[in-house]
N, C-alpha and C. Protein backbone atom coordinates (compact mmCIF):
# COMPACT_ATOMS: atom_id res chain seq x y z
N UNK A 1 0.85 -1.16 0.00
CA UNK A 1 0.00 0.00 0.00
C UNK A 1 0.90 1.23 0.00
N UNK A 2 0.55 1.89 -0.87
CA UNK A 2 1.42 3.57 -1.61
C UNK A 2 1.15 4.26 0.40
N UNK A 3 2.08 5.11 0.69
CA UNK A 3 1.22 6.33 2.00
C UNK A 3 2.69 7.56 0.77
N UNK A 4 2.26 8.49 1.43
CA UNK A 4 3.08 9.79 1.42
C UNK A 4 4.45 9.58 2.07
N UNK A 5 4.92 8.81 2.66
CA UNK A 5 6.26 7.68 3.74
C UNK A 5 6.27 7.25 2.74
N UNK A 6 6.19 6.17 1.79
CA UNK A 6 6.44 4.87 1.48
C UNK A 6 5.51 4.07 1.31
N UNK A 7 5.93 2.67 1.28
CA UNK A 7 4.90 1.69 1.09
C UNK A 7 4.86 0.96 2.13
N UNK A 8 3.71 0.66 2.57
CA UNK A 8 2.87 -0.13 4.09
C UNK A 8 3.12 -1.85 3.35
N UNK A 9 3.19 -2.64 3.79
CA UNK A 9 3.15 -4.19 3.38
C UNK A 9 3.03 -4.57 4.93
N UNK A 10 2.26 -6.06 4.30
CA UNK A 10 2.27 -6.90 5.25
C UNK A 10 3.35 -6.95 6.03
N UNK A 11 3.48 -7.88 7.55
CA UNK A 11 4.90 -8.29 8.00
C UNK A 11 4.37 -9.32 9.01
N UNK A 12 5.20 -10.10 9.47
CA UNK A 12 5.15 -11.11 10.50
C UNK A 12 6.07 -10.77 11.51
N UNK A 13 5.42 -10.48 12.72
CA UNK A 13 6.43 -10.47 13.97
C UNK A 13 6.75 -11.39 14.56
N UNK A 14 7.79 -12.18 14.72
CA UNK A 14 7.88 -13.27 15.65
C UNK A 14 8.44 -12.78 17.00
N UNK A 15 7.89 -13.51 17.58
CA UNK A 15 8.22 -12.42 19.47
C UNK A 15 9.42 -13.09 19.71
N UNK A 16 10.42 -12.55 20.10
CA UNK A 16 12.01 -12.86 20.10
C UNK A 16 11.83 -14.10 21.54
N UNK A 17 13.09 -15.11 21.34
CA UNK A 17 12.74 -16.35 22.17
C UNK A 17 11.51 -17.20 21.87
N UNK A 18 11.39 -17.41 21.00
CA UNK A 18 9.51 -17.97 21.04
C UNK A 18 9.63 -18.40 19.15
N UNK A 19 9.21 -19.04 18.71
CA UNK A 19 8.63 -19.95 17.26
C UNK A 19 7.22 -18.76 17.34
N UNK A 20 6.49 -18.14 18.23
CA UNK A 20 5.42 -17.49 18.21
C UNK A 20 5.70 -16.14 17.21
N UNK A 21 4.59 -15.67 16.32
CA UNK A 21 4.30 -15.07 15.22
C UNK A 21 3.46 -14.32 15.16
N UNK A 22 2.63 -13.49 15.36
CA UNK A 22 2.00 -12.40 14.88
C UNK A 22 1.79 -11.88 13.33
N UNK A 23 0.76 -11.97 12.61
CA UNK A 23 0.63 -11.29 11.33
C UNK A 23 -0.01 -9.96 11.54
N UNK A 24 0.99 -8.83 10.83
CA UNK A 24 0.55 -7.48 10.85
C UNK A 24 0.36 -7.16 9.03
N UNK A 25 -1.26 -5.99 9.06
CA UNK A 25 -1.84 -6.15 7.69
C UNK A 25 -1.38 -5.25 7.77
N UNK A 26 -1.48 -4.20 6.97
CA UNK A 26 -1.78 -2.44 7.00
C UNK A 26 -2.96 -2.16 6.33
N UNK A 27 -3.38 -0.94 6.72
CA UNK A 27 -4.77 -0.60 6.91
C UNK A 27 -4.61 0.75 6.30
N UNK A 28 -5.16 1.00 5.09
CA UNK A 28 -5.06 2.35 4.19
C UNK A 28 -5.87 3.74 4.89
N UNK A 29 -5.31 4.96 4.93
CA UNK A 29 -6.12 5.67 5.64
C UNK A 29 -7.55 6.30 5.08
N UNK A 30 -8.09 6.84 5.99
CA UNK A 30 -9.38 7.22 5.40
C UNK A 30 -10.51 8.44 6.42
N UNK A 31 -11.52 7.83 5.63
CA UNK A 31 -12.41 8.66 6.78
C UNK A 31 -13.60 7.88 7.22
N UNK A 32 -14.14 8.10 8.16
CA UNK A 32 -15.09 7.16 9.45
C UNK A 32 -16.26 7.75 9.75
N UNK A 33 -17.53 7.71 9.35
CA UNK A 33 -18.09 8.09 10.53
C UNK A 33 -18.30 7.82 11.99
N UNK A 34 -18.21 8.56 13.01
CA UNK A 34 -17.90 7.94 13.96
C UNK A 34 -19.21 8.01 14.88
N UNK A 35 -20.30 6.87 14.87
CA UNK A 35 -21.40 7.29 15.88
C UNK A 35 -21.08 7.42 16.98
N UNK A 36 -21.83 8.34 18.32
CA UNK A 36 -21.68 8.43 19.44
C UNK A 36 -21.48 7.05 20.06
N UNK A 37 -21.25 6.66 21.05
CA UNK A 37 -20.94 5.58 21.79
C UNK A 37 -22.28 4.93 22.44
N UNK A 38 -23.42 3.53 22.58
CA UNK A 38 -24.11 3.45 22.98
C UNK A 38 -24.35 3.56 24.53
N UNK A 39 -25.20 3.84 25.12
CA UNK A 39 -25.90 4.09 26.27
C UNK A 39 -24.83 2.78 27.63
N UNK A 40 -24.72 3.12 28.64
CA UNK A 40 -24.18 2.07 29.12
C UNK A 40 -24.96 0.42 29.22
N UNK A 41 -24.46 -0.10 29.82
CA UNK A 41 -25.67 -1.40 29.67
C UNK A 41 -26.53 -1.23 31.03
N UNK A 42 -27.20 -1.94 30.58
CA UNK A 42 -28.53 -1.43 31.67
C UNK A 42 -28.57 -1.83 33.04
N UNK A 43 -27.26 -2.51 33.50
CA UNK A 43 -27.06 -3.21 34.80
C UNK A 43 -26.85 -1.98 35.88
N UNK A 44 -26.17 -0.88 34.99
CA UNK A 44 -25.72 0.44 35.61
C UNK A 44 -26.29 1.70 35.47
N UNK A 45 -27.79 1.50 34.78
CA UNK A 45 -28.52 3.00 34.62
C UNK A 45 -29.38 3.21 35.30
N UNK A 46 -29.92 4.37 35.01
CA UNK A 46 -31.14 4.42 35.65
C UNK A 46 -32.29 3.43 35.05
N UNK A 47 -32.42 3.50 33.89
CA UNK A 47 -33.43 2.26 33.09
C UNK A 47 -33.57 1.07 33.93
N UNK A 48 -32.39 0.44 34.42
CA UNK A 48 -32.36 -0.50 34.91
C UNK A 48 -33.31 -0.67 36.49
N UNK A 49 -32.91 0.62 36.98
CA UNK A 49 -33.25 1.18 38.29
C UNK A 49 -34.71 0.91 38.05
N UNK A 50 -35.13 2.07 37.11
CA UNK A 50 -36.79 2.15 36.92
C UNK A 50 -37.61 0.53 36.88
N UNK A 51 -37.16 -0.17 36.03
CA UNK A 51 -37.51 -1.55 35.36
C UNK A 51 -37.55 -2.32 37.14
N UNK A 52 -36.82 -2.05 37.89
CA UNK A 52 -36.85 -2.55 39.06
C UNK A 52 -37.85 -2.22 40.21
N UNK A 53 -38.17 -1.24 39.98
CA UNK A 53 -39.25 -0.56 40.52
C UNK A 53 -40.74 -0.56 39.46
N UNK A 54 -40.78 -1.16 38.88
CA UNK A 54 -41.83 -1.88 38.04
C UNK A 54 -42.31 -0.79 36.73
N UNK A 55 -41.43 0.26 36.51
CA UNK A 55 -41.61 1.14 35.17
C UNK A 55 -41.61 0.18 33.93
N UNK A 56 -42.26 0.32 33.28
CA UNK A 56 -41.88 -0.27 31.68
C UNK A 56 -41.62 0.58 30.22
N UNK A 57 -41.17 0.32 29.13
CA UNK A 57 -40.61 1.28 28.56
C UNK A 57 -40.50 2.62 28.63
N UNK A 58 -38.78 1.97 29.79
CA UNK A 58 -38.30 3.38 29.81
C UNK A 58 -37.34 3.68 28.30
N UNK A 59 -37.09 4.66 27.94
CA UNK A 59 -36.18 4.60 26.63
C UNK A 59 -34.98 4.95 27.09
N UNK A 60 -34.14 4.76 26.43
CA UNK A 60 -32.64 4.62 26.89
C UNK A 60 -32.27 6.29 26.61
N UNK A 61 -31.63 7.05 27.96
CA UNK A 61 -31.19 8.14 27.72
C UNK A 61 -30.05 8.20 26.97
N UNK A 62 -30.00 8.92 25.94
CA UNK A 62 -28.84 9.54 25.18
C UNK A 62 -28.63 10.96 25.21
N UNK A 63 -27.02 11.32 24.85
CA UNK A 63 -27.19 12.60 25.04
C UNK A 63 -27.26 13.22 23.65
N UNK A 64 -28.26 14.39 23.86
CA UNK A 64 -28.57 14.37 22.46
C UNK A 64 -27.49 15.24 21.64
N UNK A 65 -26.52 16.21 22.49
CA UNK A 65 -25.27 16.65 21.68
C UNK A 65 -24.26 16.11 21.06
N UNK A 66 -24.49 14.71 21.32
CA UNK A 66 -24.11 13.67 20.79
C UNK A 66 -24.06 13.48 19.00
N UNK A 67 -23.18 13.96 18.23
CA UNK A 67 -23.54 13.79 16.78
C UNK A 67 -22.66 12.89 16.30
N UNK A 68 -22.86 12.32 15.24
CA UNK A 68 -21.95 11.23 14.27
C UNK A 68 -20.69 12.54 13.72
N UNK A 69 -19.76 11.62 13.93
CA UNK A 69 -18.21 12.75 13.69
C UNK A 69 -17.20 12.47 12.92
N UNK A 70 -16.84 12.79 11.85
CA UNK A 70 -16.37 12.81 10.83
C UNK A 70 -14.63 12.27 11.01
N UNK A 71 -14.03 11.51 11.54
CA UNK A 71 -12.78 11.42 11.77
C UNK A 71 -11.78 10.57 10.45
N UNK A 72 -10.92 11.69 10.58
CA UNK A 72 -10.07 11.17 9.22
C UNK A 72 -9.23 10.47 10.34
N UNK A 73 -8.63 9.44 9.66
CA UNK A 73 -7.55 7.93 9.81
C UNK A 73 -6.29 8.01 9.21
N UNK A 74 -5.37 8.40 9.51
CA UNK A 74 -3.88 7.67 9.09
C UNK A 74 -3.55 6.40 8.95
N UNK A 75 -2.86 5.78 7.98
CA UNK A 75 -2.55 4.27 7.55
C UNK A 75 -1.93 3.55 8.98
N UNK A 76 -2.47 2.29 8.91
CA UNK A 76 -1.50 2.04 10.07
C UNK A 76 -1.79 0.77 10.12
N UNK A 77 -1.28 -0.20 10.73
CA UNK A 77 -0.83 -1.64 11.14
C UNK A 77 -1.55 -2.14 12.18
N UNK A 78 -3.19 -3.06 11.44
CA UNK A 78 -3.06 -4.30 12.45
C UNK A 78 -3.15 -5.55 12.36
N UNK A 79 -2.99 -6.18 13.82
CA UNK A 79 -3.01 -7.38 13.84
C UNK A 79 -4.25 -8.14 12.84
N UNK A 80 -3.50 -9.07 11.97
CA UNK A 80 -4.51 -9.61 11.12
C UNK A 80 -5.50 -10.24 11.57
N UNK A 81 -5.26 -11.60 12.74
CA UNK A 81 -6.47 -11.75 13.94
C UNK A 81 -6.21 -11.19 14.75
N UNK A 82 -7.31 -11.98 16.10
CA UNK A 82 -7.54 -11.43 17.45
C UNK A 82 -5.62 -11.77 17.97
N UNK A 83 -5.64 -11.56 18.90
CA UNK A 83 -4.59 -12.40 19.86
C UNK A 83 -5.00 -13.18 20.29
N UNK A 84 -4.19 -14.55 20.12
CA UNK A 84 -4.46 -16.65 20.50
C UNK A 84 -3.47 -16.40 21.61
N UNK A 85 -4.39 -17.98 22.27
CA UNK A 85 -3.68 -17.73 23.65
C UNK A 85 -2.21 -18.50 23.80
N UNK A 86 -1.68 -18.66 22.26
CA UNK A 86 -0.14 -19.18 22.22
C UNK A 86 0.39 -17.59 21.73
N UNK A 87 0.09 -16.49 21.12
CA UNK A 87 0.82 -15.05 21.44
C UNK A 87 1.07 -14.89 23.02
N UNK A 88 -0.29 -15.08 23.75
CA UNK A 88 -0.12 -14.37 24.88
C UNK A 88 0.60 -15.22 25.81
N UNK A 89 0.41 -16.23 26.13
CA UNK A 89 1.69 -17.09 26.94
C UNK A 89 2.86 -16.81 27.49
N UNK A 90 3.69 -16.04 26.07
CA UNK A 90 5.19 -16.02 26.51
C UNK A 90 5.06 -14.81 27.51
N UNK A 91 3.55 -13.73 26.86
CA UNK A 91 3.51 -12.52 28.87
C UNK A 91 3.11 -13.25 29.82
N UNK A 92 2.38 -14.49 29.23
CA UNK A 92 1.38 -14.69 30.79
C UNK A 92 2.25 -15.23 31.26
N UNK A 93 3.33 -16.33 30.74
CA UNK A 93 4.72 -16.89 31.60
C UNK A 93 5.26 -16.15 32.76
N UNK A 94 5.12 -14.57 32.48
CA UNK A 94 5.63 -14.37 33.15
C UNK A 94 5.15 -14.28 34.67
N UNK A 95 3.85 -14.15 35.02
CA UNK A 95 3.16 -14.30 36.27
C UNK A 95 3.78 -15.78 37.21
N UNK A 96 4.03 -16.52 36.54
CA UNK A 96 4.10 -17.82 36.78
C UNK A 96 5.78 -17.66 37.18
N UNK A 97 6.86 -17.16 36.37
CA UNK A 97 7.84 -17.21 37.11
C UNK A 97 7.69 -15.98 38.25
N UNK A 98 7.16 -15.01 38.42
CA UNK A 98 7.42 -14.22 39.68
C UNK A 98 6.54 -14.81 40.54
N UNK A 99 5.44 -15.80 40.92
CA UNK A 99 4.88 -16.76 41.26
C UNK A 99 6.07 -17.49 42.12
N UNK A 100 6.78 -18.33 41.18
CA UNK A 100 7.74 -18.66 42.05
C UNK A 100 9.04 -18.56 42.48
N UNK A 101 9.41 -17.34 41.94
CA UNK A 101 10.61 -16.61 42.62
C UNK A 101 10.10 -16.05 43.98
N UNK A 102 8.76 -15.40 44.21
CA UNK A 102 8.69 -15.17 45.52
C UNK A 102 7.96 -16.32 46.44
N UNK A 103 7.70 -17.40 46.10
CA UNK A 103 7.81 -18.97 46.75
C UNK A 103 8.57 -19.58 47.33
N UNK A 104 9.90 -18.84 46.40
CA UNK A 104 10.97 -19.39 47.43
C UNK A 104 11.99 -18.51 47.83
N UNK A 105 11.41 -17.46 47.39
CA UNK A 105 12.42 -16.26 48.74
C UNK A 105 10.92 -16.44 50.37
N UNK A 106 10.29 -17.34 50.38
CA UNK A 106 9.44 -17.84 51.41
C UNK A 106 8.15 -16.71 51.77
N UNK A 107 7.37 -16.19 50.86
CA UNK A 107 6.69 -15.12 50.70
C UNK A 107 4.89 -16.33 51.47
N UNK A 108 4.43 -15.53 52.35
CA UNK A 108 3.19 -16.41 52.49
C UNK A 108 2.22 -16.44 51.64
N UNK A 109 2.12 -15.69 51.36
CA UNK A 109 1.36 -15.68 49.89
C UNK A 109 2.39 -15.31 48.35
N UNK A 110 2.34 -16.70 47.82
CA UNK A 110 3.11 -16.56 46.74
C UNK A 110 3.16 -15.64 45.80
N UNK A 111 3.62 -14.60 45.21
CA UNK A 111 3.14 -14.83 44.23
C UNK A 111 2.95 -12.77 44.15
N UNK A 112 1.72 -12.90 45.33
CA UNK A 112 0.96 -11.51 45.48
C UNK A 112 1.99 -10.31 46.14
N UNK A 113 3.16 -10.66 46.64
CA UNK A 113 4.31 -9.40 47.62
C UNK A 113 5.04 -8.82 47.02
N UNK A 114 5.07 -9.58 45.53
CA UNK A 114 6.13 -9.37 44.49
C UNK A 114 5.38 -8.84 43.18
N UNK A 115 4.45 -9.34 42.81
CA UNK A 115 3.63 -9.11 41.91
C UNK A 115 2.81 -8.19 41.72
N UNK A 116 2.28 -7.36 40.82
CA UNK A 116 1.06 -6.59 40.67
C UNK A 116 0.89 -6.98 39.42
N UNK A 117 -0.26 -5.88 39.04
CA UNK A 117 -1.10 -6.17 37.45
C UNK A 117 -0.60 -5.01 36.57
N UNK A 118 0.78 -4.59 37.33
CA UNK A 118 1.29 -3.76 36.60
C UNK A 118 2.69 -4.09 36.25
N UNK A 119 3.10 -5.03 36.75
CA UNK A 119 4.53 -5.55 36.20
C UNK A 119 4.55 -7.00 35.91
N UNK A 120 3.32 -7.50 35.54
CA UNK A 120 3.38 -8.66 35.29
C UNK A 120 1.64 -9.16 34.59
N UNK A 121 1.47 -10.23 33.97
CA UNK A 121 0.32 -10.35 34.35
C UNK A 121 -0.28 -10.88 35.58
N UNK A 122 -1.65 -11.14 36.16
CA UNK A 122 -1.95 -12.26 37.10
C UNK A 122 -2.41 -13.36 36.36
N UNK A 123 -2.74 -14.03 37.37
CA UNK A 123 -3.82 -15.30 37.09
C UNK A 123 -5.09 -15.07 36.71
N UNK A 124 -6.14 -15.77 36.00
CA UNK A 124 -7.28 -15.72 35.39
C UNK A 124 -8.09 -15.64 37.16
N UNK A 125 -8.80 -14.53 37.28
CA UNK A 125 -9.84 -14.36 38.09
C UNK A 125 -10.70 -15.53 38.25
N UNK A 126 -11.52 -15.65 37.07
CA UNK A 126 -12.86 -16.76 37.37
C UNK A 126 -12.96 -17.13 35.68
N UNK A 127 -12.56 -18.92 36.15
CA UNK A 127 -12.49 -19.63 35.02
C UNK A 127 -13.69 -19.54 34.34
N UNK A 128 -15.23 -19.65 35.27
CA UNK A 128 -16.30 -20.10 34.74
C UNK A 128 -17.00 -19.09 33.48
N UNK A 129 -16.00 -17.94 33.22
CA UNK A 129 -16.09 -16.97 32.37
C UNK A 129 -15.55 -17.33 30.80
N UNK A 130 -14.87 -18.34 30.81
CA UNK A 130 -14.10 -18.78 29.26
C UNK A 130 -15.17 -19.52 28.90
N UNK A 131 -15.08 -19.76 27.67
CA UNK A 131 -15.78 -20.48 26.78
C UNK A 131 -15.15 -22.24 26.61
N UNK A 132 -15.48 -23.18 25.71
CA UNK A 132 -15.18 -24.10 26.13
C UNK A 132 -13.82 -24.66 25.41
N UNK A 133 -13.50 -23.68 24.72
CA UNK A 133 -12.00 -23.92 24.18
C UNK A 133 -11.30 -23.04 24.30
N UNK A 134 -11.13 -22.22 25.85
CA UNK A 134 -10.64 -20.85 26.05
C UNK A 134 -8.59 -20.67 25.83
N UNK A 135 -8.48 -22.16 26.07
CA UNK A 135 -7.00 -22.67 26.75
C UNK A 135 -6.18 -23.33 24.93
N UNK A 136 -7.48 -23.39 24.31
CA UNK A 136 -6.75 -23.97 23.04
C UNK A 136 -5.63 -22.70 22.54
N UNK A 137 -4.65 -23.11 22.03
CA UNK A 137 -3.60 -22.22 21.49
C UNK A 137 -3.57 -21.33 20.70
N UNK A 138 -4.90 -21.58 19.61
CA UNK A 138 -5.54 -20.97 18.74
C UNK A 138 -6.80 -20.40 18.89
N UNK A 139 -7.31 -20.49 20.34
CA UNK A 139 -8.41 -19.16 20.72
C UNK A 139 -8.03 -18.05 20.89
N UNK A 140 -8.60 -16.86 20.55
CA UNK A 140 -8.76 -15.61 21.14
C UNK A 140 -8.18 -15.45 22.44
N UNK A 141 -7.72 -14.47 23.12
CA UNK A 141 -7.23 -14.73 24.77
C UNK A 141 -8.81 -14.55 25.46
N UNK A 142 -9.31 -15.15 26.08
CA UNK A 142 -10.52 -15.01 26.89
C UNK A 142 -10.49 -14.10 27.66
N UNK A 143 -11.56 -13.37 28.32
CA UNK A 143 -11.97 -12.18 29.66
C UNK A 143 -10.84 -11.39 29.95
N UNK A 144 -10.00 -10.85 29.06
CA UNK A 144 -9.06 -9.86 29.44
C UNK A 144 -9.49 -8.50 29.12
N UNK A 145 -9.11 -7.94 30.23
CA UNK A 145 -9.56 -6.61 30.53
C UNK A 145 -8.91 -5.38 29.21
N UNK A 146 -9.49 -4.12 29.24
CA UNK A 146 -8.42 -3.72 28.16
C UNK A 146 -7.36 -3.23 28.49
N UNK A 147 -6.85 -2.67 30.38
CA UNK A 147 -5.78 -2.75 31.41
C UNK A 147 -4.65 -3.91 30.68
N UNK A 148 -5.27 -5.15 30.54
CA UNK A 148 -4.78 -6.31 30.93
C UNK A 148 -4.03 -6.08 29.32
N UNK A 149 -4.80 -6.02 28.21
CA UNK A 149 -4.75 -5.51 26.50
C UNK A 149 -3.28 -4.68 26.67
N UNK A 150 -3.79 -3.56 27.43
CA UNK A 150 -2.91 -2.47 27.41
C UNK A 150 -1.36 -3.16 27.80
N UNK A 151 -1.40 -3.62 28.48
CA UNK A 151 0.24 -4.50 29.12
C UNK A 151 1.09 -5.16 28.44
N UNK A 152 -0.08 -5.99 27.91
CA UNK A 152 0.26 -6.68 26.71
C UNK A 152 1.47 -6.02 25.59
N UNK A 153 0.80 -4.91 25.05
CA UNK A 153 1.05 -4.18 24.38
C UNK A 153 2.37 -3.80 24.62
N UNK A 154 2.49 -3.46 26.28
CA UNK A 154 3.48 -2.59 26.35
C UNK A 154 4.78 -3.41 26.19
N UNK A 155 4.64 -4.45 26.90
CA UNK A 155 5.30 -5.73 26.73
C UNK A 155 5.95 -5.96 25.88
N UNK A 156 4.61 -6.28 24.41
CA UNK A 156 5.37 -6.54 23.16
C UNK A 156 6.05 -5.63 22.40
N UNK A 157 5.86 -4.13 22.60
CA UNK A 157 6.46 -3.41 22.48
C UNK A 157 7.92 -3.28 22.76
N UNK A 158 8.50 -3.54 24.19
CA UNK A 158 9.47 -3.98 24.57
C UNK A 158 10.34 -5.09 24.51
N UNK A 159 9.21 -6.52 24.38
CA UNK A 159 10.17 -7.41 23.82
C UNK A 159 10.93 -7.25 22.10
N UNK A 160 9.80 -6.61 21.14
CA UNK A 160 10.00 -6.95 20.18
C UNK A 160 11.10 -5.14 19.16
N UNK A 161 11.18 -4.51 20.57
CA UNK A 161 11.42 -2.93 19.92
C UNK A 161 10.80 -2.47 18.85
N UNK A 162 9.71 -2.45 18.59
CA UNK A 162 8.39 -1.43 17.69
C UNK A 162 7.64 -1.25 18.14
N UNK A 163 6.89 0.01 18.48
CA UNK A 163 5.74 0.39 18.86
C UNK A 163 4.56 -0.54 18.54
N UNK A 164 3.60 -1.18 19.55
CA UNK A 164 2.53 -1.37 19.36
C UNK A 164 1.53 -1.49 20.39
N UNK A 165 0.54 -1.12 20.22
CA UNK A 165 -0.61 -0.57 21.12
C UNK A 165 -2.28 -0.97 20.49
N UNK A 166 -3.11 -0.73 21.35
CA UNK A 166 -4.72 -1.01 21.29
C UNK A 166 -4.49 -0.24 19.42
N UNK A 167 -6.11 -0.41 18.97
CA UNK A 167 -6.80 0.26 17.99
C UNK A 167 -7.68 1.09 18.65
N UNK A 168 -7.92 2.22 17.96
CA UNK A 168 -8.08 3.01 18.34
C UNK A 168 -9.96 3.00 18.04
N UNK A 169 -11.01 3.23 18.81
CA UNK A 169 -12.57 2.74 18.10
C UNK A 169 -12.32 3.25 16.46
N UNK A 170 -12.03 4.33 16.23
CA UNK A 170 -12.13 4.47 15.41
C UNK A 170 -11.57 4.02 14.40
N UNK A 171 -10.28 3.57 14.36
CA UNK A 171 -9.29 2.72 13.45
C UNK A 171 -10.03 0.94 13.47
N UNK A 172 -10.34 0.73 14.59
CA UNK A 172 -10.82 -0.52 14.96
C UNK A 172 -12.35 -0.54 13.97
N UNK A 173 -13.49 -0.07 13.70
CA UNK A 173 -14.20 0.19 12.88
C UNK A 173 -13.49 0.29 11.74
N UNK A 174 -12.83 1.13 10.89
CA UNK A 174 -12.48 1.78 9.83
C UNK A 174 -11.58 0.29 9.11
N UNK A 175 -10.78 -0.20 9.82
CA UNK A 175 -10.49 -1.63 9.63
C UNK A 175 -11.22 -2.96 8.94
């Protein structure tokens, strides 16, 4: 793909230490309409509130200054799929060795004195949230937060020295 830079092409990242691969497309720039964002879900509104107290069609508040917005796009690079849970491994590994490096510097709780969700990943919260092939190598990563997305990122950024980060809604649509 021609940009005003050069030409965009495909590429394959392989994450350094690892047979693991990543396919990056490029994505020609453009323009988007961008609708407002929908209403929250109803577990957290007032709608929800009302419906509980026995109201029936309530309509979902929007705000009405809310307009569809015209956003132009610069070319840019993404991941051709989702992220499989053989990309994410070689980060999630890493929970697992600071797991037991502080196991056996004799920490009572393994794992948690040494660790946060900011220098490492954690462990999966609540399994009963994956689907039934969450662990296959070639699923999607299951129930990760976009915190959790974001780390990722920063990670591979660092293992692999090139910038890479979330999509942006609007690039993520325009895609």
């Amino acid at each position: 793909m021609k940009t005003d830079r050069g030409f965009m092409v495909a590429y394959t990242q392989r994450i350094p230490g690892t047979n693991v691969e990543i396919e990056m497309v490029p994505v020609a720039g453009g323009t988007i309409d961008l609708k407002p964002p929908p209403p929250p879900p109803a577990l957290w509104n007032d709608e929800w509130r009302a419906e509980q107290r026995g109201a029936t069609n309530v309509p979902p508040k929007v705000d009405p200054d809310l307009k569809v917005q015209t956003v132009e796009i610069e070319p840019f690079w993404i991941g051709k799929l989702e992220i499989t849970m053989e990309q994410y491994m070689p980060y999630r590994q890493l929970y697992y060795a600071h797991r037991k490096a502080a196991f056996r510097k004799g920490y009572e709780r393994p794992g948690f004195d040494e660790v946060d969700g900011v220098s490492s990943p954690t462990d999966v919260y609540d399994y009963s949230y994956n689907f039934e092939f969450a662990g296959a190598s070639d699923s999607p990563v299951p129930t990760t937060s976009q915190f959790a997305a974001r780390q990722y990122t920063k990670w591979l950024s660092l293992t692999c020295k090139l910038d890479y980060r979330l999509p942006l809604r609007s690039e993520w649509q325009h895609a």
